[in-house]
C-alpha atoms as a PDB file:
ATOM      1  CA  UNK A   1      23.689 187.903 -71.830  1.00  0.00           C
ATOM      2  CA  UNK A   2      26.527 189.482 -73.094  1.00  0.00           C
ATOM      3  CA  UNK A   3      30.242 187.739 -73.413  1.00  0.00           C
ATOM      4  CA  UNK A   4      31.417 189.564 -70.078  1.00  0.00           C
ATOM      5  CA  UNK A   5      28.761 188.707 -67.717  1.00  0.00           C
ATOM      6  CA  UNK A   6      28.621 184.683 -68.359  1.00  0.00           C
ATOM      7  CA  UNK A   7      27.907 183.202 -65.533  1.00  0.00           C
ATOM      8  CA  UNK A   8      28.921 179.272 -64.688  1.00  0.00           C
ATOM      9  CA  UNK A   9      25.933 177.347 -63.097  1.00  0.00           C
ATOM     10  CA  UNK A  10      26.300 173.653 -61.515  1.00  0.00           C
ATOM     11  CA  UNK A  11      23.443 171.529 -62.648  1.00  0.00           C
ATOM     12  CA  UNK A  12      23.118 168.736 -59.728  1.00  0.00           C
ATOM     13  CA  UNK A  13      19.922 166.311 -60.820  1.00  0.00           C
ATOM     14  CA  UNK A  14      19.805 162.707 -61.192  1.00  0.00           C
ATOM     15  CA  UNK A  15      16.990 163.143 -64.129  1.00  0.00           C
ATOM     16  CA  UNK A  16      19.151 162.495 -67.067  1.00  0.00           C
ATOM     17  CA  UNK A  17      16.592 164.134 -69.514  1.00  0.00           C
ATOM     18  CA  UNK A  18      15.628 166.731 -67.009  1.00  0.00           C
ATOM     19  CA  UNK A  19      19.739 167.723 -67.214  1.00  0.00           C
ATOM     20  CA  UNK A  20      20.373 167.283 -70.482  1.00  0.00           C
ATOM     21  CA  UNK A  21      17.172 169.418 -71.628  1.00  0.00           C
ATOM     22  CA  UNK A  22      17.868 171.923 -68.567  1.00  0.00           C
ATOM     23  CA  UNK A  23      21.601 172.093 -69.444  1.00  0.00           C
ATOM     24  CA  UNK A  24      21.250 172.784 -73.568  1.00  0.00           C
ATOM     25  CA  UNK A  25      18.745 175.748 -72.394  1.00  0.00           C
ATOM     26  CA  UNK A  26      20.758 177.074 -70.025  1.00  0.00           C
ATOM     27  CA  UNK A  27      23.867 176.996 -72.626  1.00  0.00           C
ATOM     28  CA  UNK A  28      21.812 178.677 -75.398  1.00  0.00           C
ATOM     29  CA  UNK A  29      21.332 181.918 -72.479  1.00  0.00           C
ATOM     30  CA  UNK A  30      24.887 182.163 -72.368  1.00  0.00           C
ATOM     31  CA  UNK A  31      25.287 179.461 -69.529  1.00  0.00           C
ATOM     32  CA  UNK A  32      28.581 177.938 -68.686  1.00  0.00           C
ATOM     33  CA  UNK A  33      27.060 174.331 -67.575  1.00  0.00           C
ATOM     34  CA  UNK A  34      28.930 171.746 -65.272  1.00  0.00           C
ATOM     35  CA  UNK A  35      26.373 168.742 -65.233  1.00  0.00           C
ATOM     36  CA  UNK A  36      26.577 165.924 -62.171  1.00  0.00           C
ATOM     37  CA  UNK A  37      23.995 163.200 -61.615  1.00  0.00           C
ATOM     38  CA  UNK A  38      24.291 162.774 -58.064  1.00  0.00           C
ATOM     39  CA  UNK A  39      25.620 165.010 -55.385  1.00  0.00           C
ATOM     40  CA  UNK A  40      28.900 163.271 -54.636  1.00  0.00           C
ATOM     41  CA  UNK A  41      30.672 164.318 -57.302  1.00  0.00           C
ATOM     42  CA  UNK A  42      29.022 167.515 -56.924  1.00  0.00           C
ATOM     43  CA  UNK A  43      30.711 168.004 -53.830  1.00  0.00           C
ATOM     44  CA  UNK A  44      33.970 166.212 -54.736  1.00  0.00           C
ATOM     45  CA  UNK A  45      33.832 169.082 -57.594  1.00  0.00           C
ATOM     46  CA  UNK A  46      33.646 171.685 -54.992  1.00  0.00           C
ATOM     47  CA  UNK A  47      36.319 170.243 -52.403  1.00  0.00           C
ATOM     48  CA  UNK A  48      38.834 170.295 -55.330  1.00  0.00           C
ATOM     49  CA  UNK A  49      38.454 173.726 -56.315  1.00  0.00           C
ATOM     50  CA  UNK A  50      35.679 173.517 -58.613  1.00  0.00           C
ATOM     51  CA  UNK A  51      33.922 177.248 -58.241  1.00  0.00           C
ATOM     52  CA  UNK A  52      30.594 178.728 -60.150  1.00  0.00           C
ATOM     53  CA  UNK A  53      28.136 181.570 -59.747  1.00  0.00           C
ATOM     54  CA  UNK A  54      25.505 179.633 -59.171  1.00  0.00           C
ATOM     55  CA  UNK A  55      24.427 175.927 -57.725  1.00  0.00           C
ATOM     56  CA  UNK A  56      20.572 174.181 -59.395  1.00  0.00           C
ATOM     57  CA  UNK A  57      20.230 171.473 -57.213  1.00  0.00           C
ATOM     58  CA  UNK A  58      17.371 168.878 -57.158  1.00  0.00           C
ATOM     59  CA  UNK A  59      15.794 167.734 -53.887  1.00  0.00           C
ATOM     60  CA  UNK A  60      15.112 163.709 -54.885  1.00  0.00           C
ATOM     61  CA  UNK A  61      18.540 161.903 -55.418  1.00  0.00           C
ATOM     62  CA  UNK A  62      19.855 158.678 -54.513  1.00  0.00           C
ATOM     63  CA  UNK A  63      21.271 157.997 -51.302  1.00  0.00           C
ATOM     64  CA  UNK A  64      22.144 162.092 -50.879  1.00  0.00           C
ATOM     65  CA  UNK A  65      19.342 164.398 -51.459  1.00  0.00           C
ATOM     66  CA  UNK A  66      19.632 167.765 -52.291  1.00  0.00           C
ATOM     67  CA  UNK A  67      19.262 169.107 -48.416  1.00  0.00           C
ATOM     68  CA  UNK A  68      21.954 167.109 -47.859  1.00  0.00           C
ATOM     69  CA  UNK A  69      24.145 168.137 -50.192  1.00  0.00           C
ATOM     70  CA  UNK A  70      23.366 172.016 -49.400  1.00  0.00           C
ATOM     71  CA  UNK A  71      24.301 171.036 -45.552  1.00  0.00           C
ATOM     72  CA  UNK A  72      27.169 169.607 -46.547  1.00  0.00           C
ATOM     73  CA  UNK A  73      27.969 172.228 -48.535  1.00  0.00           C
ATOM     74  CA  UNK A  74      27.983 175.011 -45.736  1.00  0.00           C
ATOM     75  CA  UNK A  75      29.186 172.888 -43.315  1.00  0.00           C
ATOM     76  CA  UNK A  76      32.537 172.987 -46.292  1.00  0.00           C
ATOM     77  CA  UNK A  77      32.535 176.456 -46.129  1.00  0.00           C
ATOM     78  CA  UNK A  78      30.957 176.107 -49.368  1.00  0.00           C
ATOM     79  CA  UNK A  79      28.787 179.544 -49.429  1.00  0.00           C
ATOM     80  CA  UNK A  80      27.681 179.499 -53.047  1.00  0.00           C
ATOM     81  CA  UNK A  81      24.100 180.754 -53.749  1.00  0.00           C
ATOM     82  CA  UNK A  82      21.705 177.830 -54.082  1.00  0.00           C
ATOM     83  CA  UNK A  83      18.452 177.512 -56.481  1.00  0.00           C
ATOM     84  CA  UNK A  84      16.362 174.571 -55.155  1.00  0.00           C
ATOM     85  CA  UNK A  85      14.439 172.924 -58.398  1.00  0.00           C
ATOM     86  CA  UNK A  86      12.167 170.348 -57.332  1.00  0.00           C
ATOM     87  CA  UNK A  87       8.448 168.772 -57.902  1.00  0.00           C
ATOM     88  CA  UNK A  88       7.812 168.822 -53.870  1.00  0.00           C
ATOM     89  CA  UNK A  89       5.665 172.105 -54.269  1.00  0.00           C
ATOM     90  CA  UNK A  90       4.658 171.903 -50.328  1.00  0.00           C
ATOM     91  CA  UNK A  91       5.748 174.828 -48.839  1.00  0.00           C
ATOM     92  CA  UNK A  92       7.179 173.146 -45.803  1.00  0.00           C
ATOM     93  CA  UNK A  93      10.158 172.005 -48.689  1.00  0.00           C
ATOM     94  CA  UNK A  94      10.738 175.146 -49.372  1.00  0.00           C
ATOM     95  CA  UNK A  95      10.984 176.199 -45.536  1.00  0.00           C
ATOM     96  CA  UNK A  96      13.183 173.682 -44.964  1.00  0.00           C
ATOM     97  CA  UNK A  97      15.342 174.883 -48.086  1.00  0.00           C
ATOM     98  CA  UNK A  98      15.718 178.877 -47.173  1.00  0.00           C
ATOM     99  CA  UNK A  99      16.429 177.444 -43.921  1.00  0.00           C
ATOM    100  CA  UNK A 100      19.153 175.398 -44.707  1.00  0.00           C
ATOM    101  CA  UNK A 101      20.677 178.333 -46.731  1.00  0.00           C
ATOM    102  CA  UNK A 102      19.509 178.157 -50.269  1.00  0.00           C
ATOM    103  CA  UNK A 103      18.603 181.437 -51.431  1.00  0.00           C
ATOM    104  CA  UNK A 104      15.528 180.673 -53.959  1.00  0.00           C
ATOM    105  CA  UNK A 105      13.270 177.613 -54.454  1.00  0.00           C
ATOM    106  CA  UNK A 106      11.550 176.789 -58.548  1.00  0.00           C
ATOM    107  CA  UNK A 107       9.201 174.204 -58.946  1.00  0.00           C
ATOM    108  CA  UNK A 108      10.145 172.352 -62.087  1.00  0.00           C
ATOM    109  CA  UNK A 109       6.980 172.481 -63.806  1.00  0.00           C
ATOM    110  CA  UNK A 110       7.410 176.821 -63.811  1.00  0.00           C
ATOM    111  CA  UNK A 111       8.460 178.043 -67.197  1.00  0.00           C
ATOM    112  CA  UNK A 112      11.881 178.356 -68.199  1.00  0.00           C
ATOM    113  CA  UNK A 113      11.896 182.185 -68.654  1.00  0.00           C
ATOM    114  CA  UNK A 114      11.349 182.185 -64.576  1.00  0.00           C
ATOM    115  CA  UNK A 115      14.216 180.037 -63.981  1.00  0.00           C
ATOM    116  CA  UNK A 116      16.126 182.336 -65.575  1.00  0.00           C
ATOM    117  CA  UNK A 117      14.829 185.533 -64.262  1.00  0.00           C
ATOM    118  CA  UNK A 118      15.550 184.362 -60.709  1.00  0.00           C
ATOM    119  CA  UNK A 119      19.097 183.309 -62.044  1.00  0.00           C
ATOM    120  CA  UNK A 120      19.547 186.514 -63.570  1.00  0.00           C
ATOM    121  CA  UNK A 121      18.794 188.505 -60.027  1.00  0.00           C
ATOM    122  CA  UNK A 122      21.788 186.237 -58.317  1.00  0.00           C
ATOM    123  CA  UNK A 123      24.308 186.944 -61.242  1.00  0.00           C
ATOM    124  CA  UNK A 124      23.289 191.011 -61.334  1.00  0.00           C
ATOM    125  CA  UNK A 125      23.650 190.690 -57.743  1.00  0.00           C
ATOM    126  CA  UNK A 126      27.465 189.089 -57.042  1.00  0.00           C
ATOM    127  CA  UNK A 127      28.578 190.927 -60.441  1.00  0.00           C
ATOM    128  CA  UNK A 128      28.207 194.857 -59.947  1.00  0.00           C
ATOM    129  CA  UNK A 129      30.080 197.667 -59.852  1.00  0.00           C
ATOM    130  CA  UNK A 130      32.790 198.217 -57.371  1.00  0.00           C
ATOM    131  CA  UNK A 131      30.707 201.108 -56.413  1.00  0.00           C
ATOM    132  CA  UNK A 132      27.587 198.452 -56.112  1.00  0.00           C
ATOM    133  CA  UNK A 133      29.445 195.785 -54.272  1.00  0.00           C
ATOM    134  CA  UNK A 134      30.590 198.132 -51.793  1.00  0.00           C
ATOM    135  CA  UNK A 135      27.450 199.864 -51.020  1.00  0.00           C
ATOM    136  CA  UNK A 136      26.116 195.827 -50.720  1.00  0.00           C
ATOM    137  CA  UNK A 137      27.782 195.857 -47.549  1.00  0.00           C
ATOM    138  CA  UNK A 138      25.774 197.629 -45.656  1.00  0.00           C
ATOM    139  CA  UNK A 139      22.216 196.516 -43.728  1.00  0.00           C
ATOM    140  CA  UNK A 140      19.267 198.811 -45.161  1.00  0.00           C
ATOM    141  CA  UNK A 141      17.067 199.094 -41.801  1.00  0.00           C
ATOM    142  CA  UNK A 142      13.896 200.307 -41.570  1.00  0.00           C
ATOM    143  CA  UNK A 143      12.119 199.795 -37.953  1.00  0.00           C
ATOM    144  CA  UNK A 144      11.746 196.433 -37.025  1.00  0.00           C
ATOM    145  CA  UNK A 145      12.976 195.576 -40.466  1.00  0.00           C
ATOM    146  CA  UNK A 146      17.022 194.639 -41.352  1.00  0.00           C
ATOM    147  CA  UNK A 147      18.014 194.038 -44.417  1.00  0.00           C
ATOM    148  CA  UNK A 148      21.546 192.473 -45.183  1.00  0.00           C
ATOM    149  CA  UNK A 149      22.110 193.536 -49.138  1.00  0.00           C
ATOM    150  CA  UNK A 150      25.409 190.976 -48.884  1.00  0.00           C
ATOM    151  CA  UNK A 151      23.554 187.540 -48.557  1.00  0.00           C
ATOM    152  CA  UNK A 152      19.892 188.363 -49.214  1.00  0.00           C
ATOM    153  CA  UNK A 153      18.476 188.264 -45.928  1.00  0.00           C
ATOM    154  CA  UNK A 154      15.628 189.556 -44.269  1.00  0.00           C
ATOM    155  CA  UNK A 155      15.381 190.129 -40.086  1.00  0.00           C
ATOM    156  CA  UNK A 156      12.261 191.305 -38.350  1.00  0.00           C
ATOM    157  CA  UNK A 157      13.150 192.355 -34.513  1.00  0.00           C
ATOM    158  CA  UNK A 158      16.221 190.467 -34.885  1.00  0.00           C
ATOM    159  CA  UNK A 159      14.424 187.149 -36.077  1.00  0.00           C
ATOM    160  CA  UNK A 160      14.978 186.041 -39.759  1.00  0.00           C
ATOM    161  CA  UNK A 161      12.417 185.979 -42.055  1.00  0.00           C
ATOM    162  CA  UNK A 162      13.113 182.867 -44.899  1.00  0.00           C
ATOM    163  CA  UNK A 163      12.350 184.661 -48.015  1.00  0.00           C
ATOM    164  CA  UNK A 164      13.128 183.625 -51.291  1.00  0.00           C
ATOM    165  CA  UNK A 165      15.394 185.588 -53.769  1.00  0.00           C
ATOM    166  CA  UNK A 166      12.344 186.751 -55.227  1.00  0.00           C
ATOM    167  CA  UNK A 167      10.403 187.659 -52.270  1.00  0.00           C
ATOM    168  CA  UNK A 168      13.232 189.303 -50.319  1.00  0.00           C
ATOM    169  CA  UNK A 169      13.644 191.890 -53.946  1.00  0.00           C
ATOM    170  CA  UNK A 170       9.865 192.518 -53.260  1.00  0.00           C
ATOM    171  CA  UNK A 171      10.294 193.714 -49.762  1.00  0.00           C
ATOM    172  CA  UNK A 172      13.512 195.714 -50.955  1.00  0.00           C
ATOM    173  CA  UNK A 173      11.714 197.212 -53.501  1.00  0.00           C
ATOM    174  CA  UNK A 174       8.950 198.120 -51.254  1.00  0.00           C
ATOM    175  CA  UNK A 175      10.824 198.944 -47.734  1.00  0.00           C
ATOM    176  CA  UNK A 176      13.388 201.107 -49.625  1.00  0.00           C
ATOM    177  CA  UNK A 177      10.774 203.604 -50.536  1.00  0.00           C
ATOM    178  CA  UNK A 178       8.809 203.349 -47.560  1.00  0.00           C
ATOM    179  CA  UNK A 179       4.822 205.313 -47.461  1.00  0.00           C
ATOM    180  CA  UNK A 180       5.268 205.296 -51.435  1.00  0.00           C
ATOM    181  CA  UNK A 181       2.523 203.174 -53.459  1.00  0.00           C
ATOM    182  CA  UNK A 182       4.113 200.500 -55.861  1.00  0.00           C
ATOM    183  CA  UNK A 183       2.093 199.130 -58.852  1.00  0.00           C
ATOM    184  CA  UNK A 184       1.344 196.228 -59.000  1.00  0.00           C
ATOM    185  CA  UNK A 185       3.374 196.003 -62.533  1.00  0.00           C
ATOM    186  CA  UNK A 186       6.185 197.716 -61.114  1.00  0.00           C
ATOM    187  CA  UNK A 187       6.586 194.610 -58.784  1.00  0.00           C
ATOM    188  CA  UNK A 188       5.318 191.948 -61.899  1.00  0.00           C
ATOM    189  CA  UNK A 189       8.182 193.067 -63.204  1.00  0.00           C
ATOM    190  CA  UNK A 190      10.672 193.133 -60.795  1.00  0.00           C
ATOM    191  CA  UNK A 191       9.803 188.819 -60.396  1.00  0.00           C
ATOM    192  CA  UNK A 192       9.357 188.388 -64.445  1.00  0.00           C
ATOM    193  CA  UNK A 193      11.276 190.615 -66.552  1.00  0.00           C
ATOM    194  CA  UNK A 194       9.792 194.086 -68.036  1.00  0.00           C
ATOM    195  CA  UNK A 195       7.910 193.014 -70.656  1.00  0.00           C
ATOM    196  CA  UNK A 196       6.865 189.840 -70.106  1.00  0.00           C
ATOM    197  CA  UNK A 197       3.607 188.321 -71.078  1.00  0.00           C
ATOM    198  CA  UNK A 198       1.104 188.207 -67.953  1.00  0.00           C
ATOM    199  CA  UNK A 199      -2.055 185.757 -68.541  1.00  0.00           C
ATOM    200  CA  UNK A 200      -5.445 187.102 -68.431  1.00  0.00           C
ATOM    201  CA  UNK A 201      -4.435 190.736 -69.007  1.00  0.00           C
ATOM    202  CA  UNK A 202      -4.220 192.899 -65.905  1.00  0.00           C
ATOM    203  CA  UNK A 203      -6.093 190.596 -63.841  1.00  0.00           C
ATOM    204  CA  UNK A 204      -3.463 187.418 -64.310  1.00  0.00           C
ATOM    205  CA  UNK A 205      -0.442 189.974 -63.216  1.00  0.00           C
ATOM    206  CA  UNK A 206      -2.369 191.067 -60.471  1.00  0.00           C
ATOM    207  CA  UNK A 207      -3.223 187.799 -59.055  1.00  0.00           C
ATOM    208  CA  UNK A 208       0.538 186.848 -59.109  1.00  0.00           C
ATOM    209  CA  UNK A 209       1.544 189.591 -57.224  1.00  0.00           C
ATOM    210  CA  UNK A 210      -1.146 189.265 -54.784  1.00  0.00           C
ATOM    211  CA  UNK A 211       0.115 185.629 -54.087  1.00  0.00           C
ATOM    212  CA  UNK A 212       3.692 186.745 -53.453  1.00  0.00           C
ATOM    213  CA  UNK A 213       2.749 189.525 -51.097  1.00  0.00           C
ATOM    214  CA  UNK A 214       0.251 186.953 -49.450  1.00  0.00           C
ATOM    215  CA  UNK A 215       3.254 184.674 -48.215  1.00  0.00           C
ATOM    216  CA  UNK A 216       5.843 187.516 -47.352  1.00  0.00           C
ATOM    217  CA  UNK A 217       3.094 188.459 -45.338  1.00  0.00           C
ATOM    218  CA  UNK A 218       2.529 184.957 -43.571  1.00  0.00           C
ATOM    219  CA  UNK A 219       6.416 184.227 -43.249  1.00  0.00           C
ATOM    220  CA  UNK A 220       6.614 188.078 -41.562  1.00  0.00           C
ATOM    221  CA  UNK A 221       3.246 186.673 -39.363  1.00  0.00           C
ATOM    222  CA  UNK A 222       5.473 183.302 -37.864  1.00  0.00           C
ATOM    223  CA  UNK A 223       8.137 185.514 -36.273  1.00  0.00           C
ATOM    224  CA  UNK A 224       5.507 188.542 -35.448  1.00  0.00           C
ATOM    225  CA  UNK A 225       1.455 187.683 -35.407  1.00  0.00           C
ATOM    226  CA  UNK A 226       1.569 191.928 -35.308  1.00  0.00           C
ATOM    227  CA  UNK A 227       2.877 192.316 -38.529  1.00  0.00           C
ATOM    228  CA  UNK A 228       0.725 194.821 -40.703  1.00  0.00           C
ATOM    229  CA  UNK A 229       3.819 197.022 -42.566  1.00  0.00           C
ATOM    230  CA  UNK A 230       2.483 195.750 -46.204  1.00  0.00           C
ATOM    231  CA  UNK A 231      -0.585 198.045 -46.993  1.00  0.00           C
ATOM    232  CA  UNK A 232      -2.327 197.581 -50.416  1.00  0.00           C
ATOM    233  CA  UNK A 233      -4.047 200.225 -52.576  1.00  0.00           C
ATOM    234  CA  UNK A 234      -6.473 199.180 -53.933  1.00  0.00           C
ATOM    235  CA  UNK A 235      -6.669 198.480 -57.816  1.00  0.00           C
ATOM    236  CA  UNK A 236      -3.049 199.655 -57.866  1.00  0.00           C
ATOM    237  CA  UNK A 237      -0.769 198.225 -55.747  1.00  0.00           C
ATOM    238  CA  UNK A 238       1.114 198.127 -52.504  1.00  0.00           C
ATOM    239  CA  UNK A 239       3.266 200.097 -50.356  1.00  0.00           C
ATOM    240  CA  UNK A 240       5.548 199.659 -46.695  1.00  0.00           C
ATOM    241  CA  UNK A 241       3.860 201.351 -44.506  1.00  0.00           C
ATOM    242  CA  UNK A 242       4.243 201.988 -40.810  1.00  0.00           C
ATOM    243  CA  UNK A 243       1.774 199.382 -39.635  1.00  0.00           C
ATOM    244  CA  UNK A 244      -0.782 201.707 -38.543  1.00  0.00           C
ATOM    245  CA  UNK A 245      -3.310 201.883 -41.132  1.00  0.00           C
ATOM    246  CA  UNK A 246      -3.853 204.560 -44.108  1.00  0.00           C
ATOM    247  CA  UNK A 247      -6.854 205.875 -45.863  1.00  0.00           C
ATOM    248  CA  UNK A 248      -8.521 203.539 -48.719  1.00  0.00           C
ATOM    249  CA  UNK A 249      -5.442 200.607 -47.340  1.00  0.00           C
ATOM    250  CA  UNK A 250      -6.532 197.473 -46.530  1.00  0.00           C
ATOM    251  CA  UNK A 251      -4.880 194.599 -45.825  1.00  0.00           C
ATOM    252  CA  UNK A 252      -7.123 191.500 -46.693  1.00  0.00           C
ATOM    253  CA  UNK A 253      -4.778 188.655 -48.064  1.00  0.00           C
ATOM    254  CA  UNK A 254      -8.077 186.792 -50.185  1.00  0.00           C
ATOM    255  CA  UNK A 255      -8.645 189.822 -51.715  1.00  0.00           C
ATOM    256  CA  UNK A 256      -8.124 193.531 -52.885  1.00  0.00           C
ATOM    257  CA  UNK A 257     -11.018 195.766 -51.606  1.00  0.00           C
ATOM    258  CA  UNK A 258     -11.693 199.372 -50.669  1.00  0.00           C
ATOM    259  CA  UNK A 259     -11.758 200.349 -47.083  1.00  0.00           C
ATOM    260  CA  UNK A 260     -15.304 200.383 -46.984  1.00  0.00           C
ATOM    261  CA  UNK A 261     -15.884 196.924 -49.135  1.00  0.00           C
ATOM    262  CA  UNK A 262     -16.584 198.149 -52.538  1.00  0.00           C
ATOM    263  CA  UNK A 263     -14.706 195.810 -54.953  1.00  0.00           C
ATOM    264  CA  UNK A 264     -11.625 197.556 -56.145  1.00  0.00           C
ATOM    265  CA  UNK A 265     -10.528 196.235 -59.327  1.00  0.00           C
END
């Protein structure tokens, strides 16, 4: 991270190792770290002019937990984009996150190098060009499908969809070049880094994938049981489609498989 795109983070965890540990790391990217222990100060920080790019915020605190301190935040007129780090893995946590307004959600036992990959979408994406910030403004729409490049958000027929960071830059990648196949690297990469080390060879980045494009597909499936716009080729990849089906596409969420069964990896 170079000198001119240092980004200030708010560390908000009452795990004293867990913040230290968290806090050095993040300094040695390139961080600018302001530490608090509970999420008073945190907001008294905030109410007194305290501003940074980006807010890690722990779900288990003492007497204010971290959904309370993101609703109190926005209820402030405190609109600053919000990484949930947390043990409670269930997904109805992170539901109940994205709902409340935080923009991604990072179990603490993922690997640093994710942390920061997600961290590094939010700063790329409030620190472009002029030419980038303005062309942010507008909704990208596709069918049933709005999507509002300013705040990260994803609509289907008007209903919002509560995607993650991550999986809202999948769909983007996908719905912006719509009936075109995307690899299954190609979208690896977009959640990792290029060049980072998937397990297992080609079969441990394809299994990632598939289990991001398995829950865009179930959050899409809540607002719209219909939903069939995420068609994958087999032993390659994915692409938006129109919903209506494609030669050799399937769209099984257990597994990749040719149309007519026939394994396709």
């Amino acid at each position: 991270m170079t000198e001119s795109t240092v980004a200030r983070v708010a560390l908000v965890d009452d795990d004293d190792l867990f913040r230290e540990s968290l806090s050095l790391n993040l300094a040695d990217e390139g961080y600018e770290v302001v530490t608090f222990d509970r999420g008073e100060p945190a907001l008294d920080f905030f109410a007194n002019g305290g501003s940074v790019d980006i807010v890690l915020l722990d779900w288990r605190m003492p007497k204010m937990d971290g959904i309370d301190v993101l609703r109190q935040m926005r209820s402030r007129g405190i609109d600053l984009p919000v990484i949930f780090l947390t043990v409670l893995s269930d997904q109805i946590y992170e539901e109940a996150a994205l709902a409340g307004g935080a923009l991604d959600f990072v179990e603490k036992s993922r690997s640093l190098p994710i942390l920061l990959k997600r961290m590094r979408l939010i700063v790329d994406g409030s620190k472009g060009t002029p030419e980038e910030t303005e062309s942010k403004e507008a909704i990208y729409a596709l069918g049933a499908l709005e999507l509002r490049l300013d705040n990260s958000r994803a609509l289907w027929n008007g209903k919002r969809i509560d995607l993650t960071l991550t999986e809202f830059n999948i769909v983007k990648l996908m719905a912006t070049r719509p009936e075109e196949d995307v690899s299954y690297r190609e979208i690896y990469d977009l959640v990792h880094g290029k060049g980072f080390l998937a397990g297992y060879g080609p079969s441990g980045y394809r299994a990632n994938v598939r289990a991001f494009i398995k829950r865009i597909r179930q959050k899409f499936r809540v607002v719209d049981g219909n939903f069939d716009c995420i068609e994958n080729y087999p032993g390659f990849g994915y692409r938006w489609g129109n919903g209506a089906g494609g030669t050799g596409r399937t769209r099984d969420d257990a597994d990749d498989v040719m149309a007519d069964g026939a394994a396709a990896d």
